[in-house]
PDB file of N, CA and C in Angstrom:
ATOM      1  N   UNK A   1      -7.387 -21.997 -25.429  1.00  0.00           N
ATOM      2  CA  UNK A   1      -8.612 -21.656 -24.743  1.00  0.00           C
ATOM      3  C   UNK A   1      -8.913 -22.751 -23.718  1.00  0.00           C
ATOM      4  N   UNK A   2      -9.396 -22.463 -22.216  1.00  0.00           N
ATOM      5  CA  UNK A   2      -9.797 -23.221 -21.499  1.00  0.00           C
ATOM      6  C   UNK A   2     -11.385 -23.966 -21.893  1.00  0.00           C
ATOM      7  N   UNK A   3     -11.754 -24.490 -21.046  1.00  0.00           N
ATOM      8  CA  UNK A   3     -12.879 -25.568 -20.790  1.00  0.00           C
ATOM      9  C   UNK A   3     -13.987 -24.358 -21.462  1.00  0.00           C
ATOM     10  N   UNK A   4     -15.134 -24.846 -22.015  1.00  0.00           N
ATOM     11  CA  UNK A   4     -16.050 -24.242 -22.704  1.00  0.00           C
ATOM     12  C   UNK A   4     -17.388 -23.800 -20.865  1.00  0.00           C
ATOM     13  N   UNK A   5     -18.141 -22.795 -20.986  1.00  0.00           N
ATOM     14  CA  UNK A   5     -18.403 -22.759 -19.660  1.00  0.00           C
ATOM     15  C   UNK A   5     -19.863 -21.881 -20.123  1.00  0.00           C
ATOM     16  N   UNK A   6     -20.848 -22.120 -19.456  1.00  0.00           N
ATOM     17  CA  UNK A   6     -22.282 -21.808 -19.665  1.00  0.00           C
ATOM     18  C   UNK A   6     -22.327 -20.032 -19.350  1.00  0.00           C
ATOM     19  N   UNK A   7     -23.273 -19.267 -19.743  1.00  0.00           N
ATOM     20  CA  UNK A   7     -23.548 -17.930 -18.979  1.00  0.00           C
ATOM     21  C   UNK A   7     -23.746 -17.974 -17.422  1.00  0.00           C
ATOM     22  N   UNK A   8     -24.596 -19.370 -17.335  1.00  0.00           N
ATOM     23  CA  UNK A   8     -24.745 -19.577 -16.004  1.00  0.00           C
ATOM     24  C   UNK A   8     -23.548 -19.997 -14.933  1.00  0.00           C
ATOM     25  N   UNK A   9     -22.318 -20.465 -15.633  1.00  0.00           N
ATOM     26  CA  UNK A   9     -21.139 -20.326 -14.875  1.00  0.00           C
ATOM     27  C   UNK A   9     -20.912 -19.199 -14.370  1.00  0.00           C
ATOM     28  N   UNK A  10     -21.098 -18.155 -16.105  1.00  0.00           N
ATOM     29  CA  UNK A  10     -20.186 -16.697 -15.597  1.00  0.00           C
ATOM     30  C   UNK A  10     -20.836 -15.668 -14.513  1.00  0.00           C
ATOM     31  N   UNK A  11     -22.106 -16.356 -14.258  1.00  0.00           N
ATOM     32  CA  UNK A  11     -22.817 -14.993 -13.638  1.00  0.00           C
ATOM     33  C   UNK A  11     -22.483 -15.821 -12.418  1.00  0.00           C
ATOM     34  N   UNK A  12     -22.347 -16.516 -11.709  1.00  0.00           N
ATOM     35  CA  UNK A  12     -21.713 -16.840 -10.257  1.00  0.00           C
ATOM     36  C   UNK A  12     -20.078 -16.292 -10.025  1.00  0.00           C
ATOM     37  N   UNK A  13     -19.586 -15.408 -10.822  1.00  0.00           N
ATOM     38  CA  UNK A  13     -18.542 -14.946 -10.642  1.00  0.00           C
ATOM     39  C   UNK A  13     -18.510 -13.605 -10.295  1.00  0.00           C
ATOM     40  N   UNK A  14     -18.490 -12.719  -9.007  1.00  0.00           N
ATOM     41  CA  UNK A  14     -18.578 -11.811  -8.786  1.00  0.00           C
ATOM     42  C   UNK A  14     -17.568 -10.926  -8.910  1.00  0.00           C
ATOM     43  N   UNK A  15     -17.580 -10.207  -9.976  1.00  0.00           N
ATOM     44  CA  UNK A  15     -16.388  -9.248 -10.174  1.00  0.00           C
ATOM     45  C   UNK A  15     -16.991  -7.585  -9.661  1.00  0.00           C
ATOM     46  N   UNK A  16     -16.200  -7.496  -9.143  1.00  0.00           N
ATOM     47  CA  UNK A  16     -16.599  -5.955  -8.457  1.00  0.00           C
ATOM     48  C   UNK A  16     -15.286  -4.772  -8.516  1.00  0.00           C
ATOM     49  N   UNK A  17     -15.306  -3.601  -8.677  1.00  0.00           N
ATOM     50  CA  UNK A  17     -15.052  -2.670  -8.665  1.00  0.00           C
ATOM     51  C   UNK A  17     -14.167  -2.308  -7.082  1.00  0.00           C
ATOM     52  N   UNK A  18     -13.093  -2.232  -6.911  1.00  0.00           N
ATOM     53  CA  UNK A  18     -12.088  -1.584  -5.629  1.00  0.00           C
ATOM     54  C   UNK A  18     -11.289  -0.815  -5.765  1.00  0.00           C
ATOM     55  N   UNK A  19     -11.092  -0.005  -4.431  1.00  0.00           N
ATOM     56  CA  UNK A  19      -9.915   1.207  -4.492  1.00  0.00           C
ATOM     57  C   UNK A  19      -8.608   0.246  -3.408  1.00  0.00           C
ATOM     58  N   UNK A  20      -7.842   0.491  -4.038  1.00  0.00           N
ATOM     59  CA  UNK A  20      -6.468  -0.153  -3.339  1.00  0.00           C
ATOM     60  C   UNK A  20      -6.551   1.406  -2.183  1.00  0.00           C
ATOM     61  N   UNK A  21      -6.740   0.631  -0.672  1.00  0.00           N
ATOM     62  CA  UNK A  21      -6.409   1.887   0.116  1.00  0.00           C
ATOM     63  C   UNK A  21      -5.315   1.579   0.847  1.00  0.00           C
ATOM     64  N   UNK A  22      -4.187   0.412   0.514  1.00  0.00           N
ATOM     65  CA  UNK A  22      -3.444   0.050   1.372  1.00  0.00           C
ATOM     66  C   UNK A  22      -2.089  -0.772   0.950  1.00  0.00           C
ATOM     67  N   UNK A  23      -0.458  -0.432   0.876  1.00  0.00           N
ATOM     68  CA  UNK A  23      -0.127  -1.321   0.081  1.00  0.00           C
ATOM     69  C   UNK A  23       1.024  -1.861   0.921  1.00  0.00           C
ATOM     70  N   UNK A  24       1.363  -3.165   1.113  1.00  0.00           N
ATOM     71  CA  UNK A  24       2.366  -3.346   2.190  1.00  0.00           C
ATOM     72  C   UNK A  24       3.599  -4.404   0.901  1.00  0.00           C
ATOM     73  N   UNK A  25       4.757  -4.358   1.438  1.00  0.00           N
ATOM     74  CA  UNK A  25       5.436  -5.619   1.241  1.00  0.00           C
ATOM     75  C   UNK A  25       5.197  -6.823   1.498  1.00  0.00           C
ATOM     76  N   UNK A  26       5.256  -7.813   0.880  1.00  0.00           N
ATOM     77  CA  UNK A  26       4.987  -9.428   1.512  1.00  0.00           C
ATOM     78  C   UNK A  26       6.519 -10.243   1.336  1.00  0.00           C
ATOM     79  N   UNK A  27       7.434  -9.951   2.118  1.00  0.00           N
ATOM     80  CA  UNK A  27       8.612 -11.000   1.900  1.00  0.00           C
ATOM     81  C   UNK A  27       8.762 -12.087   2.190  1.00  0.00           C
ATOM     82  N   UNK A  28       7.548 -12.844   2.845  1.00  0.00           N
ATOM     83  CA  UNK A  28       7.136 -14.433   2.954  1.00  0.00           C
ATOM     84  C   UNK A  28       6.291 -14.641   1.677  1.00  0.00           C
ATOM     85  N   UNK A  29       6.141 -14.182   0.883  1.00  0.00           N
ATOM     86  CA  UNK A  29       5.326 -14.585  -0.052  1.00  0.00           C
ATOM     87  C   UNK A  29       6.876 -15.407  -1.328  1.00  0.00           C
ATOM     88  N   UNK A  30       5.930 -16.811  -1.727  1.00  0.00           N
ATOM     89  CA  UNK A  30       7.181 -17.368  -2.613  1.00  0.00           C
ATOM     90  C   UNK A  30       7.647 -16.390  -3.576  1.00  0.00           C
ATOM     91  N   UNK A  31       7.077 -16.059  -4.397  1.00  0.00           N
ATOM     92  CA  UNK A  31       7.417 -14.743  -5.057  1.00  0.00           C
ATOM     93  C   UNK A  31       6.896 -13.382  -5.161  1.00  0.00           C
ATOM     94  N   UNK A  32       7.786 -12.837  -5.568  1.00  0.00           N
ATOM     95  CA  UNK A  32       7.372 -11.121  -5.094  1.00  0.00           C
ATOM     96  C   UNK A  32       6.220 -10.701  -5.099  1.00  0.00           C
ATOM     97  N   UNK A  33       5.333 -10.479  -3.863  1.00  0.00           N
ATOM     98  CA  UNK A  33       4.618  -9.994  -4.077  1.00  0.00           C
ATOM     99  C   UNK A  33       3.829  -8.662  -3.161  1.00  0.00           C
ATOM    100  N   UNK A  34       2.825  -8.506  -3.189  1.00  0.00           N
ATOM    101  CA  UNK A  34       2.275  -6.844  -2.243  1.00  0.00           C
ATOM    102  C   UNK A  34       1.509  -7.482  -1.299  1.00  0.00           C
ATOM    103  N   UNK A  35       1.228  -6.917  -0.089  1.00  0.00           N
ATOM    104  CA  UNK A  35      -0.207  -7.609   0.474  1.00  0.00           C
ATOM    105  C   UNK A  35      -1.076  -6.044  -0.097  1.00  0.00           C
ATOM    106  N   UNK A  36      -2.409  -6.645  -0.486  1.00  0.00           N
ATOM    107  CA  UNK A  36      -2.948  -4.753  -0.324  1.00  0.00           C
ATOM    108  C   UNK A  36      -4.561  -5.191  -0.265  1.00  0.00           C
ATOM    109  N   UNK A  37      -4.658  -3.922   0.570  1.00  0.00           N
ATOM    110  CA  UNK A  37      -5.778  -3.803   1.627  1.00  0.00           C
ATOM    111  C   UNK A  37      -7.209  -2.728   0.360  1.00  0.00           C
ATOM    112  N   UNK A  38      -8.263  -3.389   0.417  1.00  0.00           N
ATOM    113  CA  UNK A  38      -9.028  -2.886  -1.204  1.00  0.00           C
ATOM    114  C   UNK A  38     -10.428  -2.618  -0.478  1.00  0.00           C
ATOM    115  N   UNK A  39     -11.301  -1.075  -0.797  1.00  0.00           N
ATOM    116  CA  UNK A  39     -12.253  -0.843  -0.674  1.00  0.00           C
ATOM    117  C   UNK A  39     -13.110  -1.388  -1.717  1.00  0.00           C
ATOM    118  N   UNK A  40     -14.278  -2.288  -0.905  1.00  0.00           N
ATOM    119  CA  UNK A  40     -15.506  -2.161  -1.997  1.00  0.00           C
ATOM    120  C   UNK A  40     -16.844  -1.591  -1.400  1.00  0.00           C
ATOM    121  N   UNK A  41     -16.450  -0.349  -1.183  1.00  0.00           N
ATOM    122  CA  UNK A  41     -17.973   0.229  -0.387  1.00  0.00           C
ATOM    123  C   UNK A  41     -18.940  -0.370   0.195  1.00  0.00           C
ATOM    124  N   UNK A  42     -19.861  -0.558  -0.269  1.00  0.00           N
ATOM    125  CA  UNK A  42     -20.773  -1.440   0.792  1.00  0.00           C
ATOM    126  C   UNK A  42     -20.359  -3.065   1.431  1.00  0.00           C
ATOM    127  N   UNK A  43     -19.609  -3.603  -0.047  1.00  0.00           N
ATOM    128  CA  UNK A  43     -19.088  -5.358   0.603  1.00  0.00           C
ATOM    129  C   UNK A  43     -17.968  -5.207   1.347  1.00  0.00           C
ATOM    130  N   UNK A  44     -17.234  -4.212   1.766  1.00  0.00           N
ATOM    131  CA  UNK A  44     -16.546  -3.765   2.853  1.00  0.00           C
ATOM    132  C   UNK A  44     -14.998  -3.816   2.302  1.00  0.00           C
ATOM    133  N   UNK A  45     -14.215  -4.051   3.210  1.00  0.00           N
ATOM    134  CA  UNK A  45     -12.642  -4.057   2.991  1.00  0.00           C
ATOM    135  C   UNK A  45     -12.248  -5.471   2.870  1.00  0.00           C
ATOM    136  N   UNK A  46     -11.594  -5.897   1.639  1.00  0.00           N
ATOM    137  CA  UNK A  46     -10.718  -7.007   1.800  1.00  0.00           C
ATOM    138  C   UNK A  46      -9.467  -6.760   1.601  1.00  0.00           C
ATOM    139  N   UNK A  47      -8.939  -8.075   1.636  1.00  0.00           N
ATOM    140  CA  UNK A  47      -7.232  -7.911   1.378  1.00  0.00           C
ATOM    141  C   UNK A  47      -6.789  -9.603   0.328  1.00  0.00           C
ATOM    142  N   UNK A  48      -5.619  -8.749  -0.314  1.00  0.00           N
ATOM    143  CA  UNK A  48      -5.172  -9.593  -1.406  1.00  0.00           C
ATOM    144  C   UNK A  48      -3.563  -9.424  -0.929  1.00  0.00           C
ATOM    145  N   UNK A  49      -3.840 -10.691  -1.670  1.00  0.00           N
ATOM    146  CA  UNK A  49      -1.928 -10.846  -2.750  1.00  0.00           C
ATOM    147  C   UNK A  49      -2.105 -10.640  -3.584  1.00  0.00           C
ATOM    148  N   UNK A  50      -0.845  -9.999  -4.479  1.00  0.00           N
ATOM    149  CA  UNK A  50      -1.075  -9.812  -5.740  1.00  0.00           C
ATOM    150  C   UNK A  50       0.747  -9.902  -6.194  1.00  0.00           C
ATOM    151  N   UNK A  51       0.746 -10.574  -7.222  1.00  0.00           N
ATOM    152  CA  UNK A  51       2.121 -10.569  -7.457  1.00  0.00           C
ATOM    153  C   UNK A  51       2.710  -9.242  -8.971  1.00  0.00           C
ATOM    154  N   UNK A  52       2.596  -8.222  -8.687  1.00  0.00           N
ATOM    155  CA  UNK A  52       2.609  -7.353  -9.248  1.00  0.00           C
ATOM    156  C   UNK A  52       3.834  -6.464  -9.418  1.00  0.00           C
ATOM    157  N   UNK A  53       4.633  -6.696  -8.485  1.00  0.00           N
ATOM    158  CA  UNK A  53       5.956  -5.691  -8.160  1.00  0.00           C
ATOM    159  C   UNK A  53       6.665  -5.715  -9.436  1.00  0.00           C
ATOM    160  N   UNK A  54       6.436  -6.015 -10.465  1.00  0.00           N
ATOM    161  CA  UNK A  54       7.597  -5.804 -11.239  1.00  0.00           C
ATOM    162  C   UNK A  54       7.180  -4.283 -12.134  1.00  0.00           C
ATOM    163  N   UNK A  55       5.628  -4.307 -11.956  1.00  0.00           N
ATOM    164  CA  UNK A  55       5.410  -3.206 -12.774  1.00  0.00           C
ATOM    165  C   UNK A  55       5.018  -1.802 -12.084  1.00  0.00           C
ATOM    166  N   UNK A  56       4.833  -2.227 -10.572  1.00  0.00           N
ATOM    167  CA  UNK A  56       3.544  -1.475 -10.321  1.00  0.00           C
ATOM    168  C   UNK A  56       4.832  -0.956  -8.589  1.00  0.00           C
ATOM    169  N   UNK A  57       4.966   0.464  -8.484  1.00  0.00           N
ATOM    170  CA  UNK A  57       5.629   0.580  -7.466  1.00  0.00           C
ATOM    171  C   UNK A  57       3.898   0.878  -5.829  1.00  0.00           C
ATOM    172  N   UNK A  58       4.671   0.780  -5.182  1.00  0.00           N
ATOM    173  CA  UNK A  58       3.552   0.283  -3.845  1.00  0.00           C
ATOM    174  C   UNK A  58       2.624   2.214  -3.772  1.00  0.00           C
ATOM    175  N   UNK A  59       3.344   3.156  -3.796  1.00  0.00           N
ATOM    176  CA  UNK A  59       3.064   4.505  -3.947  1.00  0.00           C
ATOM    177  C   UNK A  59       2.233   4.744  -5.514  1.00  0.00           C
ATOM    178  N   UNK A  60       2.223   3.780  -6.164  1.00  0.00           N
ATOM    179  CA  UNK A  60       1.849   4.412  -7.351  1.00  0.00           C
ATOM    180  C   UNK A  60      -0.235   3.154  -7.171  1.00  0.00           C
ATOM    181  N   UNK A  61       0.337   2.538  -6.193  1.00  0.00           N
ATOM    182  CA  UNK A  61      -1.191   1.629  -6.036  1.00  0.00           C
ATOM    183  C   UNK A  61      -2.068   2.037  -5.120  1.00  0.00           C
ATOM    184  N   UNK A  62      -1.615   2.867  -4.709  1.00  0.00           N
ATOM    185  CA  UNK A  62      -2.626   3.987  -3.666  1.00  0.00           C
ATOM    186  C   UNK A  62      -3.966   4.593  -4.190  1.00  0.00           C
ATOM    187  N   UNK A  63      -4.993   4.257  -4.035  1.00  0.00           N
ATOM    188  CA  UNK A  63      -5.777   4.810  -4.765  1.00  0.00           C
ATOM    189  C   UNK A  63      -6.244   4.411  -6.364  1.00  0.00           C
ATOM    190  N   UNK A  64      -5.671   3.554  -6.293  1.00  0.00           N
ATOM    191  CA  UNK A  64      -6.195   3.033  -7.618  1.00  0.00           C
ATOM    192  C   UNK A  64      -7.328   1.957  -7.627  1.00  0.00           C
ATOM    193  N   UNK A  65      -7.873   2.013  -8.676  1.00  0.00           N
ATOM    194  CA  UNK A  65      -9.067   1.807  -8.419  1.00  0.00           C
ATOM    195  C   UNK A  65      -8.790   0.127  -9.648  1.00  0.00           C
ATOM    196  N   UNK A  66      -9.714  -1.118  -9.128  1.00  0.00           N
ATOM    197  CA  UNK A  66      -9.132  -2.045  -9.375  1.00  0.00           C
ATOM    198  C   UNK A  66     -10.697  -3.159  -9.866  1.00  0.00           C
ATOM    199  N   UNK A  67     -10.091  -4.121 -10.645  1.00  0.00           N
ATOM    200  CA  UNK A  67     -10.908  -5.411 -10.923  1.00  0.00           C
ATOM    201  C   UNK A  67     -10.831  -6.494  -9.866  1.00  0.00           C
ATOM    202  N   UNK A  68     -11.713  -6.805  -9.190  1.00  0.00           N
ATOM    203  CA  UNK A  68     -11.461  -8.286  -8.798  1.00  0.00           C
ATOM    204  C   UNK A  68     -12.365  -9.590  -8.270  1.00  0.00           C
ATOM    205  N   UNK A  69     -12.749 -10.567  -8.080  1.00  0.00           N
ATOM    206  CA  UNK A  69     -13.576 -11.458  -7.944  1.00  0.00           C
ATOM    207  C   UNK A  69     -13.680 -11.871  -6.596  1.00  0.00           C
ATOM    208  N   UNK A  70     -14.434 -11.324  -5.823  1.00  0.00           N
ATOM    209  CA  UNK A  70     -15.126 -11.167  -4.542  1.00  0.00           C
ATOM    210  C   UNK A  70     -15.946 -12.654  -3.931  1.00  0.00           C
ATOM    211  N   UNK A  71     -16.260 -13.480  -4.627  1.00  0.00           N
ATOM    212  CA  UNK A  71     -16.671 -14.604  -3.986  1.00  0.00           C
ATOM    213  C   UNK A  71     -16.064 -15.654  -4.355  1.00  0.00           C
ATOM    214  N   UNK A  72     -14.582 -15.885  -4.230  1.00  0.00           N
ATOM    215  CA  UNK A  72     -13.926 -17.099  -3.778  1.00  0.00           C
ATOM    216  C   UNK A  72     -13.829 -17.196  -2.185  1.00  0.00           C
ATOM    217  N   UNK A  73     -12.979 -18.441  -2.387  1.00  0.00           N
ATOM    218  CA  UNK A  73     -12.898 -18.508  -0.932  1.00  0.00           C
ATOM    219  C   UNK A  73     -12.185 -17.803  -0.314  1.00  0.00           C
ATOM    220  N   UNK A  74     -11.835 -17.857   0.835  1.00  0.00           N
ATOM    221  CA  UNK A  74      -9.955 -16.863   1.255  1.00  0.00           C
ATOM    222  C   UNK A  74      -9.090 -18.520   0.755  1.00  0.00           C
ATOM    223  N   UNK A  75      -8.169 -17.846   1.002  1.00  0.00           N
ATOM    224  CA  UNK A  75      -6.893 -18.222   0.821  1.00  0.00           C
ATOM    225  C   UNK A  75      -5.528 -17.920   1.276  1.00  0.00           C
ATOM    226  N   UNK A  76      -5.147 -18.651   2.388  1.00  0.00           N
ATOM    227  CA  UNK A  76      -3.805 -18.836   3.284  1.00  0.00           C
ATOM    228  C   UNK A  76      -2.946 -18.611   2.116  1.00  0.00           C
ATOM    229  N   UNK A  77      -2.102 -17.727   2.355  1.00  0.00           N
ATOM    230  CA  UNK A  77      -0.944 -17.589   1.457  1.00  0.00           C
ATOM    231  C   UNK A  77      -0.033 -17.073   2.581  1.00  0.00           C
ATOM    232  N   UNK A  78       1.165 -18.018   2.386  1.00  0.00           N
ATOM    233  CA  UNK A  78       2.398 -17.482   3.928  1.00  0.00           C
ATOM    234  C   UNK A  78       1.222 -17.363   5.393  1.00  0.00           C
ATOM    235  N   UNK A  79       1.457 -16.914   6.027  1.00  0.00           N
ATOM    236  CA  UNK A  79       0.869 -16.175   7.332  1.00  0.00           C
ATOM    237  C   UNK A  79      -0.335 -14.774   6.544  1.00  0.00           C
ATOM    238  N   UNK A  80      -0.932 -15.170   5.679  1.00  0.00           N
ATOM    239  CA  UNK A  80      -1.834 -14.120   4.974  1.00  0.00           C
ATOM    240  C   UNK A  80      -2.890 -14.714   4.271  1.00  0.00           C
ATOM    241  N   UNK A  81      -4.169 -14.157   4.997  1.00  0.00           N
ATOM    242  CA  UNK A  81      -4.977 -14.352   4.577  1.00  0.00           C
ATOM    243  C   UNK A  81      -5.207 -13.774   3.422  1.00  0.00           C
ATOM    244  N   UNK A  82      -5.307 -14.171   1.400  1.00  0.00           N
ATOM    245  CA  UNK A  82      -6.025 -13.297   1.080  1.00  0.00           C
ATOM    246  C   UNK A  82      -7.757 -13.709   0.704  1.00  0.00           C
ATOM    247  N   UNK A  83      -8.473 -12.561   0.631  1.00  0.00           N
ATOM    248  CA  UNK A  83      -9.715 -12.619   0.411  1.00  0.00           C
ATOM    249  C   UNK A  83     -10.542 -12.491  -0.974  1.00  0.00           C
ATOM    250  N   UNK A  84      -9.614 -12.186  -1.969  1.00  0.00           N
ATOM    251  CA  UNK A  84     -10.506 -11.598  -3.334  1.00  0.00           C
ATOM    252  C   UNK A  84      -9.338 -12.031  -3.760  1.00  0.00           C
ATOM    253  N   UNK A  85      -9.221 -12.083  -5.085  1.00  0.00           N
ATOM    254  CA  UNK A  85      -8.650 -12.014  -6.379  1.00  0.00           C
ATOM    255  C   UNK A  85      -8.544 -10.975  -7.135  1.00  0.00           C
ATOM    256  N   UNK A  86      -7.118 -10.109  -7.223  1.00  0.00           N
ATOM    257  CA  UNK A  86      -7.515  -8.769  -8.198  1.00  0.00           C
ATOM    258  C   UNK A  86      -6.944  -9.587  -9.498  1.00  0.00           C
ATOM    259  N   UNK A  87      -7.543  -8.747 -10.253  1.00  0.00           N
ATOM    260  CA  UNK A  87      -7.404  -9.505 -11.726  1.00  0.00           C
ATOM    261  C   UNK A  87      -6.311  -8.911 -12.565  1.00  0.00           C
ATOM    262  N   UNK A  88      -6.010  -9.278 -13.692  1.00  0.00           N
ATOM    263  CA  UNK A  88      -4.698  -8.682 -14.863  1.00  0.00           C
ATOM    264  C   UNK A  88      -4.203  -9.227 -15.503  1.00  0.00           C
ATOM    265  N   UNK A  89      -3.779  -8.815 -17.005  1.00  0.00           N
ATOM    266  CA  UNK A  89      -3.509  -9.819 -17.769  1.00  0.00           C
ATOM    267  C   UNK A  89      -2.159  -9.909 -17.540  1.00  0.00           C
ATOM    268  N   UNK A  90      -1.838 -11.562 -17.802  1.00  0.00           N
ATOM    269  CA  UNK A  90      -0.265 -11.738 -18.046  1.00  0.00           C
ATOM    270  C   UNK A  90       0.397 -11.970 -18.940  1.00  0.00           C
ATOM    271  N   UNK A  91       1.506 -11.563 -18.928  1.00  0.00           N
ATOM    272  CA  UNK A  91       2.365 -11.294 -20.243  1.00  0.00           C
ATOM    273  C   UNK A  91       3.511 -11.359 -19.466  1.00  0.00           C
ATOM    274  N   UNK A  92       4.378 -12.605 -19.675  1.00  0.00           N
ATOM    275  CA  UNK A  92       5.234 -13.294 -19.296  1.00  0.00           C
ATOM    276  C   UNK A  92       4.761 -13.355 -17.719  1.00  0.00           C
ATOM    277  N   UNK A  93       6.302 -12.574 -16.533  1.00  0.00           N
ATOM    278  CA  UNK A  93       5.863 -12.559 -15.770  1.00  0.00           C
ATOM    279  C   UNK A  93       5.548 -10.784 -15.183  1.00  0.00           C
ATOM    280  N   UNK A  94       5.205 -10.359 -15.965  1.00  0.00           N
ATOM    281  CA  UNK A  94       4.208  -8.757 -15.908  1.00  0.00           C
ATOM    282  C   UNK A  94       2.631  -9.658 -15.627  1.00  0.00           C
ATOM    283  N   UNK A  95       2.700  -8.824 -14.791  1.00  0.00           N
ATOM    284  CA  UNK A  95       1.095  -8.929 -14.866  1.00  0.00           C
ATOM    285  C   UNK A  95       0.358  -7.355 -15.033  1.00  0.00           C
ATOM    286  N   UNK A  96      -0.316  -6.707 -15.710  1.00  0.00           N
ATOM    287  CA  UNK A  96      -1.193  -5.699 -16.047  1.00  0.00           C
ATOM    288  C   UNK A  96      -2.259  -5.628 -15.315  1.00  0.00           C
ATOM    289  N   UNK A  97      -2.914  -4.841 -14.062  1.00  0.00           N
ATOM    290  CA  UNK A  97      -3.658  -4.743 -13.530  1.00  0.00           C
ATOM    291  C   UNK A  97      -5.207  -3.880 -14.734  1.00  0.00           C
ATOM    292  N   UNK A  98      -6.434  -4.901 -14.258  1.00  0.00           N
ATOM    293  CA  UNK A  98      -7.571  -4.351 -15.070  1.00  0.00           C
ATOM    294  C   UNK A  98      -8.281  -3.237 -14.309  1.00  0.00           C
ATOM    295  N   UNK A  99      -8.687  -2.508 -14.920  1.00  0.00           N
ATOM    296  CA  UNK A  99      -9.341  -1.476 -13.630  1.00  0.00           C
ATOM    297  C   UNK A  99     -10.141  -0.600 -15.029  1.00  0.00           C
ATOM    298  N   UNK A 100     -11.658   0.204 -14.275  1.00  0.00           N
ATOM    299  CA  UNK A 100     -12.047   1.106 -15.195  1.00  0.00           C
ATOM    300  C   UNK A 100     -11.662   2.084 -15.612  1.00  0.00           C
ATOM    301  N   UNK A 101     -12.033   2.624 -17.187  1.00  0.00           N
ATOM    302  CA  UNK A 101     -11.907   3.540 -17.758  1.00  0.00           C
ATOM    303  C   UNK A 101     -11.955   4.823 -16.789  1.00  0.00           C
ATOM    304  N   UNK A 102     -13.176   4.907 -15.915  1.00  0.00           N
ATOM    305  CA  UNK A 102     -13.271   6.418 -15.090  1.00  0.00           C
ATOM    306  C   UNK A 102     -13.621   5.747 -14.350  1.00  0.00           C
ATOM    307  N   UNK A 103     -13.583   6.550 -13.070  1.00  0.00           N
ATOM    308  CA  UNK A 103     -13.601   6.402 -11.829  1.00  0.00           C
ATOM    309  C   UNK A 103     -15.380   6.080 -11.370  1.00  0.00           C
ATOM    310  N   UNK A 104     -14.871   5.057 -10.729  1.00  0.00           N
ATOM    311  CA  UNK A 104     -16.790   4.385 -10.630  1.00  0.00           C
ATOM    312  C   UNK A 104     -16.935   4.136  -8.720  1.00  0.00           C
ATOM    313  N   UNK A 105     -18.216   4.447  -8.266  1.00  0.00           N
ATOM    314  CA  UNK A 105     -18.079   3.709  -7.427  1.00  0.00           C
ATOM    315  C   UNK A 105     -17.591   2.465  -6.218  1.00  0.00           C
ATOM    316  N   UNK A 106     -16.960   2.439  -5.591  1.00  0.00           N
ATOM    317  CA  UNK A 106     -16.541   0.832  -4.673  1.00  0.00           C
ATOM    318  C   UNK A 106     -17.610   0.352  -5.145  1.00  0.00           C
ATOM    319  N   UNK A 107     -17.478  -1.148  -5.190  1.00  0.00           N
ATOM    320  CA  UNK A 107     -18.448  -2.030  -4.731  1.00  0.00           C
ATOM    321  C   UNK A 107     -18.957  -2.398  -6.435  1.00  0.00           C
ATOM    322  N   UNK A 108     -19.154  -1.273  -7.466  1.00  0.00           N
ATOM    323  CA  UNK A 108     -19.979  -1.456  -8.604  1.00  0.00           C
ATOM    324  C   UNK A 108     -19.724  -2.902  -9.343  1.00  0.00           C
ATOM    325  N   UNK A 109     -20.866  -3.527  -9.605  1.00  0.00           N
ATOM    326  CA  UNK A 109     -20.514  -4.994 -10.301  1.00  0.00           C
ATOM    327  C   UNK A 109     -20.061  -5.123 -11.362  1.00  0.00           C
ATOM    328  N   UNK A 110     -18.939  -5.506 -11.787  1.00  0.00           N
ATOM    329  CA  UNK A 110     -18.430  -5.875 -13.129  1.00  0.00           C
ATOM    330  C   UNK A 110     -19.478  -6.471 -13.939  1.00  0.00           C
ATOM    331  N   UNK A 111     -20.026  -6.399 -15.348  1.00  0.00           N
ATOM    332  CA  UNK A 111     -20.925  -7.181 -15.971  1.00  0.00           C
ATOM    333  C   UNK A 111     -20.335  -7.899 -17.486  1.00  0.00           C
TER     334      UNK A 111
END
């Protein structure tokens, strides 16, 4: 277990609700990964890395609807900006994308 952390940590962590509307290759990225382009309705469009390819083919992330943490900073990765963090658990090097049970709104706040 990491560092012990207040409620008041966790609520400065904005996790929000996205639809992957966009999924590209990244072959400058050190390891395999997607660039993909994510609706959050009203907080608008960002874009991520995500190192996911081992599980997840680029046609099958279309439309899927996703976890991720909306107020970090960006982050230069290769010639790529990303903007959010999508989330997933890891298990080795799989990573499992988190996303809701049913289909919710862009934008809705994770709680």
């Amino acid at each position: 277990m990491n560092d012990i952390i207040t409620f008041e940590d966790f609520t400065k962590v904005d996790l929000r609700i996205g639809t992957i509307i966009e999924v590209n290759d990244f072959p400058e990225a050190r390891n395999p990964a997607y660039q993909l382009t994510i609706d959050f309705g009203d907080l608008g469009i960002k874009k991520s890395s995500a190192q996911i390819t081992t599980l997840y083919k680029k046609e099958d992330l279309l439309q899927r609807q996703i976890v991720a943490v909306v107020n970090f900073p960006k982050k230069q990765i290769a010639k790529f900006m990303s903007e959010c963090l999508v989330l997933g658990a890891v298990n080795g090097k799989d990573v499992i994308l988190l996303n809701p049970e049913s289909q919710v709104k862009n934008g809705t706040q994770v709680a």
